[in-house]
C-alpha atoms as a PDB file:
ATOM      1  CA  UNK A   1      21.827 102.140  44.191  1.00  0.00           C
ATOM      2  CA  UNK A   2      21.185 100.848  47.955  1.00  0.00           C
ATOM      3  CA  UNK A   3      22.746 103.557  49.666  1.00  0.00           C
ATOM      4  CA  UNK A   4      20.947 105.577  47.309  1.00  0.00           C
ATOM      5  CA  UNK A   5      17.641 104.176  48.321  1.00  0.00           C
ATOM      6  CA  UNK A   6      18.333 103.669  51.780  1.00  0.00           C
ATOM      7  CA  UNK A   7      19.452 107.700  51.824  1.00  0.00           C
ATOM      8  CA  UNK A   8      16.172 108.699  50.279  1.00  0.00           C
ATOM      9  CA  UNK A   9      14.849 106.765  52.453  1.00  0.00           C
ATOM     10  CA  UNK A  10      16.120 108.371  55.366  1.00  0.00           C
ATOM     11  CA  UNK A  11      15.523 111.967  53.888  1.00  0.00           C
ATOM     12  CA  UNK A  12      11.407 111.088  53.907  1.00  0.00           C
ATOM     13  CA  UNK A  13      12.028 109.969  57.178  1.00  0.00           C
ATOM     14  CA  UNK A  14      13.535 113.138  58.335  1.00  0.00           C
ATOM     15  CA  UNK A  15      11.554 115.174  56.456  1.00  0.00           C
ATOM     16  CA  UNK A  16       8.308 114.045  58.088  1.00  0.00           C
ATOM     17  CA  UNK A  17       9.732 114.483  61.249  1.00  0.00           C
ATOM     18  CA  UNK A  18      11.431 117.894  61.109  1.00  0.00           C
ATOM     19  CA  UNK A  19       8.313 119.266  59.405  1.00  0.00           C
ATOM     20  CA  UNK A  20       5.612 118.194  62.277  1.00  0.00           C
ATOM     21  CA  UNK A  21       8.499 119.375  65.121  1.00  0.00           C
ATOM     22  CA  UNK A  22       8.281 122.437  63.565  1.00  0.00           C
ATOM     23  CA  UNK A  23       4.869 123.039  63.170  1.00  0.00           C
ATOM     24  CA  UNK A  24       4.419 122.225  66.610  1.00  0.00           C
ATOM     25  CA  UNK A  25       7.461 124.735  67.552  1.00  0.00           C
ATOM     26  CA  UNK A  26       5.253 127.213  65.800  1.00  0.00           C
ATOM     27  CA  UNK A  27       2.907 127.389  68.217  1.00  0.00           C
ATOM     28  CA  UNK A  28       4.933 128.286  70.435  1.00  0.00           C
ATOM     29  CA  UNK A  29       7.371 130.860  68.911  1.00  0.00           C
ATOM     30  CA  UNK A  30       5.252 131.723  65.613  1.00  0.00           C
ATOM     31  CA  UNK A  31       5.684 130.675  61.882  1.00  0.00           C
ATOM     32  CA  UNK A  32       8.495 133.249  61.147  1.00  0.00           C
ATOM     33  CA  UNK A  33      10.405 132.591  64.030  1.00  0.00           C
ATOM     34  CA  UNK A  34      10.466 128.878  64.271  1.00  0.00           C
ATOM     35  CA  UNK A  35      11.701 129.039  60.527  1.00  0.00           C
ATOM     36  CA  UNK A  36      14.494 131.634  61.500  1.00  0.00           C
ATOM     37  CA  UNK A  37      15.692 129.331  64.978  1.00  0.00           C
ATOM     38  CA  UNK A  38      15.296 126.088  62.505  1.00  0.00           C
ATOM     39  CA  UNK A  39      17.929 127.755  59.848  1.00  0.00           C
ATOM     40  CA  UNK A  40      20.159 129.128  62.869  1.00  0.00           C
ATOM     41  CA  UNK A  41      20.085 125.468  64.475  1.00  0.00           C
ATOM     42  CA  UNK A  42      20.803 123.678  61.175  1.00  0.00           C
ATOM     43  CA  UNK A  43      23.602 126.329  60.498  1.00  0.00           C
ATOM     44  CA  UNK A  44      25.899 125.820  63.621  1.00  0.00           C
ATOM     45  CA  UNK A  45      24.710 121.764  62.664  1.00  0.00           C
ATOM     46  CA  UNK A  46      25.848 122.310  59.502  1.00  0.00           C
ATOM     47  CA  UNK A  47      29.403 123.560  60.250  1.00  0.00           C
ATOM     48  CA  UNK A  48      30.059 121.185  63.158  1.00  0.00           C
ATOM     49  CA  UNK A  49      29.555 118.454  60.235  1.00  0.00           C
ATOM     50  CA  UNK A  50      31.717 120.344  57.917  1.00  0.00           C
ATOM     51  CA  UNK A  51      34.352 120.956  60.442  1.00  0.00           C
ATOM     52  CA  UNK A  52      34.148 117.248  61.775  1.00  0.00           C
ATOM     53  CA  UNK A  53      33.964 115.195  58.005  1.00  0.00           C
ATOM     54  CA  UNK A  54      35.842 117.675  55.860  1.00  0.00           C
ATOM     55  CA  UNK A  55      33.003 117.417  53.193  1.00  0.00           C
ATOM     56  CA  UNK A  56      34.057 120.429  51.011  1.00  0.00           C
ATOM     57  CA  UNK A  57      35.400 123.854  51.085  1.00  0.00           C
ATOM     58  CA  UNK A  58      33.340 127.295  51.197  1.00  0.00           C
ATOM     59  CA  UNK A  59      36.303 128.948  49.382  1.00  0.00           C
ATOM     60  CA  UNK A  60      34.969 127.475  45.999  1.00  0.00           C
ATOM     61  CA  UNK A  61      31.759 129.497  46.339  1.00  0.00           C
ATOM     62  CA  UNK A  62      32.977 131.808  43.962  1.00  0.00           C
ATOM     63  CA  UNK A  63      32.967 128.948  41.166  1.00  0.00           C
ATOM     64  CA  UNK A  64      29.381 128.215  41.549  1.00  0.00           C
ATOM     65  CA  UNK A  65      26.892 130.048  39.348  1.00  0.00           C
ATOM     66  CA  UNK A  66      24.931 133.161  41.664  1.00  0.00           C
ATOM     67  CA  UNK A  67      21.063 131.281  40.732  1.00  0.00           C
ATOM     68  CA  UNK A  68      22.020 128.167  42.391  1.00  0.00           C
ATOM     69  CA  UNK A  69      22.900 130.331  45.600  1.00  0.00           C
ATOM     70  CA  UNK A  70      19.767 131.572  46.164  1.00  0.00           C
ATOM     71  CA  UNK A  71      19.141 127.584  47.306  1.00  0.00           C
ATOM     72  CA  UNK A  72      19.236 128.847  51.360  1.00  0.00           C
ATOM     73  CA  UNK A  73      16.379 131.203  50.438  1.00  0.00           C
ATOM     74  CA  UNK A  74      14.404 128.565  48.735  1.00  0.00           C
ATOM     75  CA  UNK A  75      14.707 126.744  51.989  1.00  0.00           C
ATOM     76  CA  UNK A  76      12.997 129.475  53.621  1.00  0.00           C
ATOM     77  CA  UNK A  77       9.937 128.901  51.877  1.00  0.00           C
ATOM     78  CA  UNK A  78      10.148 125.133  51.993  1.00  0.00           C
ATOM     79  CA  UNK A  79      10.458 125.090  56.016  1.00  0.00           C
ATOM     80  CA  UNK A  80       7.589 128.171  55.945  1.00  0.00           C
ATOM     81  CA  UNK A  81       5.160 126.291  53.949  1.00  0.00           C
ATOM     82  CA  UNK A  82       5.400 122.940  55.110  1.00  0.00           C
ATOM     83  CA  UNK A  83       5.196 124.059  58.267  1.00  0.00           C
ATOM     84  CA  UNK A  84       1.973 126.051  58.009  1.00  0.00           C
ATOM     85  CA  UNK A  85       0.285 123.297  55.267  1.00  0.00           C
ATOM     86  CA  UNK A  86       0.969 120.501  58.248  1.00  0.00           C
ATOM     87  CA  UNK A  87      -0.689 123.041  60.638  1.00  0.00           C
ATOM     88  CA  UNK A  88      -3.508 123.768  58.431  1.00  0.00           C
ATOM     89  CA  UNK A  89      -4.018 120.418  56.288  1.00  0.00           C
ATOM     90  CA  UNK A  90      -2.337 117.857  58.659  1.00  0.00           C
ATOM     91  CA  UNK A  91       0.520 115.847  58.481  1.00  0.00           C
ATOM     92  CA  UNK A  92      -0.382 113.036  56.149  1.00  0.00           C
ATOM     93  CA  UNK A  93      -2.028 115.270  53.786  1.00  0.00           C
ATOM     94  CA  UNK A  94       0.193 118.491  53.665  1.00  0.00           C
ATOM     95  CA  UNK A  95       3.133 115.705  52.946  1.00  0.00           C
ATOM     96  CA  UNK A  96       1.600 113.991  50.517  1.00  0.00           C
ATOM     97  CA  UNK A  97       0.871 116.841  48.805  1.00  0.00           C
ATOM     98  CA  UNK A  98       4.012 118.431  48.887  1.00  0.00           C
ATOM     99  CA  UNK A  99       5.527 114.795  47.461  1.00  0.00           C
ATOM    100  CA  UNK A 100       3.211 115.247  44.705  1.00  0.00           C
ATOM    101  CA  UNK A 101       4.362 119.029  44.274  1.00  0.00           C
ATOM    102  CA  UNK A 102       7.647 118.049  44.536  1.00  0.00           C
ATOM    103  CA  UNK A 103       7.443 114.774  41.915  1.00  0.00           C
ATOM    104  CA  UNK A 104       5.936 116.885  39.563  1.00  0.00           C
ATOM    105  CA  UNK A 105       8.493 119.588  39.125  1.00  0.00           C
ATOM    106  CA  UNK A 106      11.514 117.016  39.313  1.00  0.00           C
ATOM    107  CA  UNK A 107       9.472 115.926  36.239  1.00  0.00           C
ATOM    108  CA  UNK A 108       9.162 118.811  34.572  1.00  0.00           C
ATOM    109  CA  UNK A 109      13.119 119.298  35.617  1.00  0.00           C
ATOM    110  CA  UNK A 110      13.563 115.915  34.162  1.00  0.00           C
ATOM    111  CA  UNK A 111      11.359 116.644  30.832  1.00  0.00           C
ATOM    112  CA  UNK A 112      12.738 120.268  29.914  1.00  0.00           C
ATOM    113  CA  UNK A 113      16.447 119.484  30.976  1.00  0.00           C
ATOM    114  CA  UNK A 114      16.374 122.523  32.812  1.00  0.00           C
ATOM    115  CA  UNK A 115      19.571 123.772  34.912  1.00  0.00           C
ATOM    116  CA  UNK A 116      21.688 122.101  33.070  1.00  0.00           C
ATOM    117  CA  UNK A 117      20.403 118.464  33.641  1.00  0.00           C
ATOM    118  CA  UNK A 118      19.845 115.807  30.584  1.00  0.00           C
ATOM    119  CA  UNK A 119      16.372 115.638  29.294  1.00  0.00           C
ATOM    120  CA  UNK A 120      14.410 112.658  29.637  1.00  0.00           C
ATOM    121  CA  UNK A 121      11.506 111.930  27.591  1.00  0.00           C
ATOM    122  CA  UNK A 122       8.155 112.234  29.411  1.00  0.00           C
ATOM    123  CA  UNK A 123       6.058 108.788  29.289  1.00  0.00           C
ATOM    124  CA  UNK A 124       2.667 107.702  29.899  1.00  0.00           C
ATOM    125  CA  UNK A 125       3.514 105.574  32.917  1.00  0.00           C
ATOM    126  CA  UNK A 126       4.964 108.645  35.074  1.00  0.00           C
ATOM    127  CA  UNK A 127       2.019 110.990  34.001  1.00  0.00           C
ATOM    128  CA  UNK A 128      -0.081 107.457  35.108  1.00  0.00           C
ATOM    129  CA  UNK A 129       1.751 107.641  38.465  1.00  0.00           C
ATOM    130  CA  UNK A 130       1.353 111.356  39.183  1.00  0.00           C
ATOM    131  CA  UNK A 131      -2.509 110.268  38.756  1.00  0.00           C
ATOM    132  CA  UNK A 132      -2.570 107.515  40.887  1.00  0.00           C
ATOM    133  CA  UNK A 133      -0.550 109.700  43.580  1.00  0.00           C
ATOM    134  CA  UNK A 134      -3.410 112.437  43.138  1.00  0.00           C
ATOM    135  CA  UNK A 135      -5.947 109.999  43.660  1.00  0.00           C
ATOM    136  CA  UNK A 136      -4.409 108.686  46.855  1.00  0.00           C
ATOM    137  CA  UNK A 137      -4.463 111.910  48.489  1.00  0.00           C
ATOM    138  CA  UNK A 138      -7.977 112.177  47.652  1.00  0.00           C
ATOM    139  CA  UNK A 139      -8.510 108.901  49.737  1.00  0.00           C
ATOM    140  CA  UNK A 140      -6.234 110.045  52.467  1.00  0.00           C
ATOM    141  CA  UNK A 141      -8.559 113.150  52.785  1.00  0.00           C
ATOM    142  CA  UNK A 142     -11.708 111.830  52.371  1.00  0.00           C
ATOM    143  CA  UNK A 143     -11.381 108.816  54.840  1.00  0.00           C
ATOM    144  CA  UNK A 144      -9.555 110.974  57.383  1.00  0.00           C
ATOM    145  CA  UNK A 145     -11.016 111.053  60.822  1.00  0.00           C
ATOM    146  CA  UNK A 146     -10.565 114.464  62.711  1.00  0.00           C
ATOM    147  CA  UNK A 147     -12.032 115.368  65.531  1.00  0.00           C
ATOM    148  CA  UNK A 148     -13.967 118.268  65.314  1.00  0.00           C
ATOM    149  CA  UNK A 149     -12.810 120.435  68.568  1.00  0.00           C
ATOM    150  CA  UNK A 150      -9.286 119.551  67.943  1.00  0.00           C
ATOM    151  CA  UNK A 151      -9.417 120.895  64.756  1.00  0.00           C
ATOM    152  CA  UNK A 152     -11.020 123.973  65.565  1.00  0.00           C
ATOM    153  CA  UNK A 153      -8.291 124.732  68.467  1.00  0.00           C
ATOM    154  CA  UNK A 154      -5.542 124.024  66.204  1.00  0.00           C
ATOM    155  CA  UNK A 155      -7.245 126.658  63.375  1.00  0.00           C
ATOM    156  CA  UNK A 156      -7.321 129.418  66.653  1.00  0.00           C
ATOM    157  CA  UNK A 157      -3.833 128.806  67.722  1.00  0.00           C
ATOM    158  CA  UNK A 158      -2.614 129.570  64.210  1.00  0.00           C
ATOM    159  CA  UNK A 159      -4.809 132.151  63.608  1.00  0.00           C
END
């Protein structure tokens, strides 16, 4: 359970970071094309890790059901939209949001059993947390300082 914790941990980490570095990339290249050059980088990544640690063979793709392929293209829209919530919303808040998004689906993965995953009964103290999540975005936002011409720049650059 540590090294599952301290890998999660990590993963938020990482998350946060490669999200902002990409929005900001954006600027520069545009939304589309930041998301293409961030899947080309994290493919030649990706194969100097499997090459290097031997962590599994492409050969088996033929075992694996065809939905659970079309994970890469869900990817797509996960680097898209964070990217362009964190350029219109912020960091703090497009993240928190999308942990909320996120948390609430793995529930509803959780509760329905869907793909093929054990179903867990749905309790008052996770429908509690999702509410106490919701209201701390609410906080975030409404105590968030922004200054006023930086925010208007940043809306014309991504316009």
């Amino acid at each position: 359970m540590g090294l599952g914790m301290f890998c999660a941990v990590v993963a938020g980490m990482m998350i946060s970071l490669q999200t902002v570095l990409n929005a900001r990339m954006s600027h520069a290249f545009g939304a589309w094309a930041t998301t293409t050059l961030v899947f080309f980088v994290g493919l030649l990544g990706s194969l100097l890790a499997l090459l290097f640690f031997r962590g599994g063979t492409l050969s088996a793709v033929r075992e694996v059901e065809p939905l659970y392929l079309f994970g890469g293209l869900v990817g797509v829209g996960v680097v898209f939209c964070v990217m362009r919530g964190i350029q219109l919303l912020g960091p703090s808040i497009a993240i928190s949001v999308v942990l909320i998004s996120q948390l609430s689906f793995a529930l509803c993965v959780d509760v329905f059993g869907w793909f093929g995953l054990p179903q867990v009964d749905l309790s008052l103290g996770q429908i509690a947390g999702l509410a106490v999540m919701l209201t701390g975005i609410f906080v975030l936002k409404r105590y968030q300082v922004v200054d006023e011409t930086e925010q208007a720049e940043d809306v014309k650059a991504i316009s």
